[in-house]
PDB file of N, CA and C in Angstrom:
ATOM      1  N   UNK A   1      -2.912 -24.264  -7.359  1.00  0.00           N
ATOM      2  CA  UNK A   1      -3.264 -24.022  -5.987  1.00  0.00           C
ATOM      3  C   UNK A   1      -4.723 -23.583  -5.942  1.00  0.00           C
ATOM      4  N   UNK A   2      -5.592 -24.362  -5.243  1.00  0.00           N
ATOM      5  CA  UNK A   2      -6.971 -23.482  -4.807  1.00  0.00           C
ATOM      6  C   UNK A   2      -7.151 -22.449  -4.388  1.00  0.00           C
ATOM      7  N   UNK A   3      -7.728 -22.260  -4.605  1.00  0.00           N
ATOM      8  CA  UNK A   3      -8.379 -20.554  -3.964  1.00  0.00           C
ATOM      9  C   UNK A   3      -8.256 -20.410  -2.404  1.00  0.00           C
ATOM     10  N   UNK A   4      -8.583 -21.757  -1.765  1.00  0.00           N
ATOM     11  CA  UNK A   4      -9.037 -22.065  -0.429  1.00  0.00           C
ATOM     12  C   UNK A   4      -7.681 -22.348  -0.080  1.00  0.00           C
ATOM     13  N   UNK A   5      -6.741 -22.848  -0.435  1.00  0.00           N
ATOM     14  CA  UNK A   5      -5.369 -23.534   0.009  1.00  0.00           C
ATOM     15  C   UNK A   5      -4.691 -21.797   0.393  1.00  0.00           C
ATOM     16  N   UNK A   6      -4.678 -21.009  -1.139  1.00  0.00           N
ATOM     17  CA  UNK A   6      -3.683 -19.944  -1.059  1.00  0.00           C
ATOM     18  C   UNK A   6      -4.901 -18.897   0.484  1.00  0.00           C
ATOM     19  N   UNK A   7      -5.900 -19.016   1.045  1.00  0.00           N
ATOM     20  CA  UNK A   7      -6.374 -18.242   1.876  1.00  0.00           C
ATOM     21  C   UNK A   7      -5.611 -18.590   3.000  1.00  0.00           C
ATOM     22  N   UNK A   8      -5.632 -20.211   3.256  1.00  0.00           N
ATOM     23  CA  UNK A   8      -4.994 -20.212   4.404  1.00  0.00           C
ATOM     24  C   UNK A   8      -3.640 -19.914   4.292  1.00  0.00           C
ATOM     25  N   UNK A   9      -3.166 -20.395   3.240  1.00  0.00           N
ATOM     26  CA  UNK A   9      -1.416 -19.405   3.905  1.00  0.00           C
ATOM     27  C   UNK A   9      -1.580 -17.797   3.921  1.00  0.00           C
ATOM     28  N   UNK A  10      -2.037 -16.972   2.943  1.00  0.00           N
ATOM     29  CA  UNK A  10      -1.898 -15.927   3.194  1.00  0.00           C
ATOM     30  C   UNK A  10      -2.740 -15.318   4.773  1.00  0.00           C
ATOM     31  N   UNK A  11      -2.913 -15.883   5.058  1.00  0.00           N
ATOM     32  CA  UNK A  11      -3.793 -15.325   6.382  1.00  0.00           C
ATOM     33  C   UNK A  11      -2.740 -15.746   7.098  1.00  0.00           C
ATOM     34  N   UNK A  12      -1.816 -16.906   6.919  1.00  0.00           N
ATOM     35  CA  UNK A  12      -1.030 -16.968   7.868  1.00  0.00           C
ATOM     36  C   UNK A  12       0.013 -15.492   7.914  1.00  0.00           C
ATOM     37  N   UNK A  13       0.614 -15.263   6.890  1.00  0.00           N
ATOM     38  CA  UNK A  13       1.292 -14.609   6.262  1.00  0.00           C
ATOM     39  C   UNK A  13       0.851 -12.912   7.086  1.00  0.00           C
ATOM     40  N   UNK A  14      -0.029 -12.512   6.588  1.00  0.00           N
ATOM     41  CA  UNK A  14      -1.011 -11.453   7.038  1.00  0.00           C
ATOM     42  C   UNK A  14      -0.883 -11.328   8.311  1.00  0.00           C
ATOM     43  N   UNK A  15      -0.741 -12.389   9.543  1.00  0.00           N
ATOM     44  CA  UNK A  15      -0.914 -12.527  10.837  1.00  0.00           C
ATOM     45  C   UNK A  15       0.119 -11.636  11.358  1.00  0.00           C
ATOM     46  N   UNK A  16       1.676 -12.421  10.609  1.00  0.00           N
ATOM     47  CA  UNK A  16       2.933 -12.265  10.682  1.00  0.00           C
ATOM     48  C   UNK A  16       3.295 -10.621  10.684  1.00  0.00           C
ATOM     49  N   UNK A  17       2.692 -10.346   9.376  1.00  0.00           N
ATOM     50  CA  UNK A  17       3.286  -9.109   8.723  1.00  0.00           C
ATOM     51  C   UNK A  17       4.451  -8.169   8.356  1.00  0.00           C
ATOM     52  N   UNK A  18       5.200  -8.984   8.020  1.00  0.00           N
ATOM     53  CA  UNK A  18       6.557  -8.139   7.812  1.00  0.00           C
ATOM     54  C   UNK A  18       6.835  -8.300   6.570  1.00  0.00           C
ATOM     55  N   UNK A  19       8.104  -7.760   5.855  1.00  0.00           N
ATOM     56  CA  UNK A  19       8.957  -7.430   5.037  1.00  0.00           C
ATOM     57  C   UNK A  19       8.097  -8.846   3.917  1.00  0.00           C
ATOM     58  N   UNK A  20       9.227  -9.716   4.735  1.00  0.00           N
ATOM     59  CA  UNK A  20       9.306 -11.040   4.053  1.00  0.00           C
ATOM     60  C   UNK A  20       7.932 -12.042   3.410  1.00  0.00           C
ATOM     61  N   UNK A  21       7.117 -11.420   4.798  1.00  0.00           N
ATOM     62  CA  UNK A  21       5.774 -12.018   4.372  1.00  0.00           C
ATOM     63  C   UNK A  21       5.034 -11.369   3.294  1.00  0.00           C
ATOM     64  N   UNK A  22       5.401 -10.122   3.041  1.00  0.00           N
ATOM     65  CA  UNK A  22       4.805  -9.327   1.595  1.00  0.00           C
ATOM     66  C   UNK A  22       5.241 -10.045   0.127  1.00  0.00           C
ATOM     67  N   UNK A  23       6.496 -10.225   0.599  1.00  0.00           N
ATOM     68  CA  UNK A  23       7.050 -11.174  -0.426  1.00  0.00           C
ATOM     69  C   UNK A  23       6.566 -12.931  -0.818  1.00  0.00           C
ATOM     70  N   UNK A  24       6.274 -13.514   0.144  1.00  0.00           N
ATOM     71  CA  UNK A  24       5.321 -14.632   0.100  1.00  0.00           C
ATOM     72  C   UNK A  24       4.273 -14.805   0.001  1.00  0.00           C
ATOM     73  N   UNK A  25       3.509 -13.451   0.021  1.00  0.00           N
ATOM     74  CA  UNK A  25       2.210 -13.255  -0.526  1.00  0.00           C
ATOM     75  C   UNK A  25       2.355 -13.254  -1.938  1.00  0.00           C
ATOM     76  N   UNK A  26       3.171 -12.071  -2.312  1.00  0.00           N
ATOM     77  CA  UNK A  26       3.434 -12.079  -3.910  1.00  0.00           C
ATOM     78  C   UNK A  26       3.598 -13.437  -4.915  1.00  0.00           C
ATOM     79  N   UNK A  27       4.470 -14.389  -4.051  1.00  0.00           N
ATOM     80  CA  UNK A  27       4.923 -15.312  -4.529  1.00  0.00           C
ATOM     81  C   UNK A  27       3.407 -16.329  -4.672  1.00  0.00           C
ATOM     82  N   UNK A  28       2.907 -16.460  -3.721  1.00  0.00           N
ATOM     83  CA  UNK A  28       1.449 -17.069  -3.470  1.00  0.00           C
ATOM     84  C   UNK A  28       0.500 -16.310  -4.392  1.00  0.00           C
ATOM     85  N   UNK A  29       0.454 -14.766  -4.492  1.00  0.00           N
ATOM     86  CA  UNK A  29      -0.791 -14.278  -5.473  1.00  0.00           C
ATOM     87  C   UNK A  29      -0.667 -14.586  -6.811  1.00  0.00           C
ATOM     88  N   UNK A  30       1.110 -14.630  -7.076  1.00  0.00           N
ATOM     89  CA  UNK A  30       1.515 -15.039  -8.627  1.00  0.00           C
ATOM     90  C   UNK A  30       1.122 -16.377  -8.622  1.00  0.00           C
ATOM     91  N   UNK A  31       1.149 -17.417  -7.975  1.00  0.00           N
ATOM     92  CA  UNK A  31       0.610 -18.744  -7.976  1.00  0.00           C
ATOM     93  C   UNK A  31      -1.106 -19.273  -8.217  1.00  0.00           C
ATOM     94  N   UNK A  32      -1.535 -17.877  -7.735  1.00  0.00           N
ATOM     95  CA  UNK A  32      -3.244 -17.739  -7.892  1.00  0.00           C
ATOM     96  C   UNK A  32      -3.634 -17.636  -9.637  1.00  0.00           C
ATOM     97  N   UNK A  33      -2.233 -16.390 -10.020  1.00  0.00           N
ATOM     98  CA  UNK A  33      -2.917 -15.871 -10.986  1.00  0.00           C
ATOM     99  C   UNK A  33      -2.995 -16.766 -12.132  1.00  0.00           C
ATOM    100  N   UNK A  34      -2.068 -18.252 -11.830  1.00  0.00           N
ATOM    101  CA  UNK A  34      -1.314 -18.746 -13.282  1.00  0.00           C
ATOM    102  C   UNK A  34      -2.583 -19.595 -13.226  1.00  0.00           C
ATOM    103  N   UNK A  35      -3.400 -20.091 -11.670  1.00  0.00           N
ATOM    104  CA  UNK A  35      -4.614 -21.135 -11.843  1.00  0.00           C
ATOM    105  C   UNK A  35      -5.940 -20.368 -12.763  1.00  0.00           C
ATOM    106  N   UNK A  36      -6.235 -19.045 -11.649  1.00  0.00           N
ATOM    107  CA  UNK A  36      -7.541 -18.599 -11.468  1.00  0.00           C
ATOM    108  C   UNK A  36      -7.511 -17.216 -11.863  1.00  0.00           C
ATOM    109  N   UNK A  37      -6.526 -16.806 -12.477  1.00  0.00           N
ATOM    110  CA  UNK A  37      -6.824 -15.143 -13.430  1.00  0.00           C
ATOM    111  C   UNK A  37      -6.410 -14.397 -12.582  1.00  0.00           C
ATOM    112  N   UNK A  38      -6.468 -12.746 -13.179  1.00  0.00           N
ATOM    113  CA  UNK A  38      -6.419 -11.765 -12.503  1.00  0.00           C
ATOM    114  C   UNK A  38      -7.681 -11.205 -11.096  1.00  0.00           C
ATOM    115  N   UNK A  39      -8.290 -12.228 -12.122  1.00  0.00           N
ATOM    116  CA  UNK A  39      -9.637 -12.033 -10.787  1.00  0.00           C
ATOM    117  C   UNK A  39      -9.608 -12.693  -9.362  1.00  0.00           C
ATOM    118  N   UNK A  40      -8.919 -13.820  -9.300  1.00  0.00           N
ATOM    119  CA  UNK A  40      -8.962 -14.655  -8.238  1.00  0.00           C
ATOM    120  C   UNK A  40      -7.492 -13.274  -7.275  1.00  0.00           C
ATOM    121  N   UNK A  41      -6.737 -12.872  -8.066  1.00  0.00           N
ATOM    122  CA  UNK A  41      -6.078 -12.228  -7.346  1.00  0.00           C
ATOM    123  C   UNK A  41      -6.174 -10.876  -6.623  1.00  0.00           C
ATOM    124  N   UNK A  42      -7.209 -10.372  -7.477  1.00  0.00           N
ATOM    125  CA  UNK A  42      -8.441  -9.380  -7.227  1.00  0.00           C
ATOM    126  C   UNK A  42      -9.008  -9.416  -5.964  1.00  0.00           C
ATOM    127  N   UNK A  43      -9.697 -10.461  -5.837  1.00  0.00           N
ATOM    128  CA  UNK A  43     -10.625 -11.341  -5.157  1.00  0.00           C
ATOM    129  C   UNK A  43      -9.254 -11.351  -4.079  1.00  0.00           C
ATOM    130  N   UNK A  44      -8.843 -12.177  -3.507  1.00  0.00           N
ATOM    131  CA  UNK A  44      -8.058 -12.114  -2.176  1.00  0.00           C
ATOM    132  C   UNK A  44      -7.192 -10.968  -1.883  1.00  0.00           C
ATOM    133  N   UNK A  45      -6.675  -9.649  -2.924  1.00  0.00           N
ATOM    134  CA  UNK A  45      -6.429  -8.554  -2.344  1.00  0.00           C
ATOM    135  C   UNK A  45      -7.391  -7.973  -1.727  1.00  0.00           C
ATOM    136  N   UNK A  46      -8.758  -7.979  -2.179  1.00  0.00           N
ATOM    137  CA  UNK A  46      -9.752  -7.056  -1.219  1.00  0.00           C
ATOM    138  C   UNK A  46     -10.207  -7.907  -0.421  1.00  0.00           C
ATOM    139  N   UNK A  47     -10.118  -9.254   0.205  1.00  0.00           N
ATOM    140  CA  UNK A  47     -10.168  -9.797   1.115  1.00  0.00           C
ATOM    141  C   UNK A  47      -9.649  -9.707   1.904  1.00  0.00           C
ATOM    142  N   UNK A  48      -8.369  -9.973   1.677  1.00  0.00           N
ATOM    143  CA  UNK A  48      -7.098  -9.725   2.937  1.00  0.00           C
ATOM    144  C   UNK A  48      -6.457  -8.077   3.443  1.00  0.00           C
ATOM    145  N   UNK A  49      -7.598  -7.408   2.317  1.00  0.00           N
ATOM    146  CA  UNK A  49      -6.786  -5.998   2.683  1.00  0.00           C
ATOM    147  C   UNK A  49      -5.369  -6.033   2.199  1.00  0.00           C
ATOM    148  N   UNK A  50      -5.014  -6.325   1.635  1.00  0.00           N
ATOM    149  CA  UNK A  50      -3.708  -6.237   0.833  1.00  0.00           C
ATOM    150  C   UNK A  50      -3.260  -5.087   0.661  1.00  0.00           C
ATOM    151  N   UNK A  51      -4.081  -4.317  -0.109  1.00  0.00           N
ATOM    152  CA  UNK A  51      -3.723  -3.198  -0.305  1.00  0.00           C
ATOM    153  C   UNK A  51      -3.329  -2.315   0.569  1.00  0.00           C
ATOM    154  N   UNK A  52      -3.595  -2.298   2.060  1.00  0.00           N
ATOM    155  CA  UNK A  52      -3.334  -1.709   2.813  1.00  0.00           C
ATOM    156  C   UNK A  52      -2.619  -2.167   3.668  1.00  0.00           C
ATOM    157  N   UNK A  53      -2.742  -3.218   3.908  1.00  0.00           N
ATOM    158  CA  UNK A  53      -1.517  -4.460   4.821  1.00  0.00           C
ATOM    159  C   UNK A  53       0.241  -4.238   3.703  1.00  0.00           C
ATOM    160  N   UNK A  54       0.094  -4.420   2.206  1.00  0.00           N
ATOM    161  CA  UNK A  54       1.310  -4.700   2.105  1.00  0.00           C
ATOM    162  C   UNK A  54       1.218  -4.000   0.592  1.00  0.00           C
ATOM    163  N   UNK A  55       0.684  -2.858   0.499  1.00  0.00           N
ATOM    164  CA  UNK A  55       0.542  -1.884  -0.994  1.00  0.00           C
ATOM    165  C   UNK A  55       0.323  -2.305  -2.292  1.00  0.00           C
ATOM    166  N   UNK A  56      -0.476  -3.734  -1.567  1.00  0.00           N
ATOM    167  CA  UNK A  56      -0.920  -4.536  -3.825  1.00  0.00           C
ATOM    168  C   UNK A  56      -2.080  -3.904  -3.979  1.00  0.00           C
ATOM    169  N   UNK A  57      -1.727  -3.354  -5.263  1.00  0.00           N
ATOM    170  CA  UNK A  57      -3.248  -2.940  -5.883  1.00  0.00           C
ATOM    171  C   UNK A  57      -3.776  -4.033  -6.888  1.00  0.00           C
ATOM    172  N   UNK A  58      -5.289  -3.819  -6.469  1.00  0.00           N
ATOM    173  CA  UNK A  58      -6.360  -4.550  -7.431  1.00  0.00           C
ATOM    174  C   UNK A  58      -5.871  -3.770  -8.608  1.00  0.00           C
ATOM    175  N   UNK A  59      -5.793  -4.958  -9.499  1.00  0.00           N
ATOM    176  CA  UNK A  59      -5.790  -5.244 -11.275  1.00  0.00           C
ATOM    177  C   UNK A  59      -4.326  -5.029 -11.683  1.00  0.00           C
ATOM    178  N   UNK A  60      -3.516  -4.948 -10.429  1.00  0.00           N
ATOM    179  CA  UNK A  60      -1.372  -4.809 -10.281  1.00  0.00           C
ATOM    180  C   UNK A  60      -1.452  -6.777 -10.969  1.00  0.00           C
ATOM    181  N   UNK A  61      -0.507  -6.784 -11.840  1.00  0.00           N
ATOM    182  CA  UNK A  61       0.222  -7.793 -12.601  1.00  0.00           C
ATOM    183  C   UNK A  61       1.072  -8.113 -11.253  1.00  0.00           C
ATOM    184  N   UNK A  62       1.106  -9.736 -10.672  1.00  0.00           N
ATOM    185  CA  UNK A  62       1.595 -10.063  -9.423  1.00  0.00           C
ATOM    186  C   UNK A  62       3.015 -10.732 -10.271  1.00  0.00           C
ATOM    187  N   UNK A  63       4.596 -10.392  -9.864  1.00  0.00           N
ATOM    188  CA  UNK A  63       5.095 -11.127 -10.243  1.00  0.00           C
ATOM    189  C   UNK A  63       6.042 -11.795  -9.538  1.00  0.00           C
ATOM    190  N   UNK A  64       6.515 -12.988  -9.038  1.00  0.00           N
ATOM    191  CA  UNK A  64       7.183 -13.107  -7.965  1.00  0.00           C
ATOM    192  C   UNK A  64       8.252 -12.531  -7.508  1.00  0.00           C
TER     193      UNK A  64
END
């Protein structure tokens, strides 16, 4: 998955904000990490505010 593909769903996701959508983020950040590292997942938690939208911490092992 691109970098650019997983932004637009999680922004969809983010919009939503509930339970379920924390969980489809996860599922989507674990999909980041297997392309583009821990960094790419890095990289769109402090983008999307993650950490505060749905409690992922930067350099947290994403697992679905």
């Amino acid at each position: 998955m691109t970098l650019e593909r997983a932004r637009e769903l999680i922004s969809i996701q983010v919009d939503m904000g509930g339970g379920y959508n924390r969980n489809s983020v996860r599922v989507l950040l674990s999909e980041v990490s297997r392309e583009h590292g821990q960094v790419g997942v890095d990289q769109l938690i402090r983008e999307f505010s993650l950490d505060e939208k749905f409690g992922l911490q930067i350099g947290q092992t994403i697992q679905p």
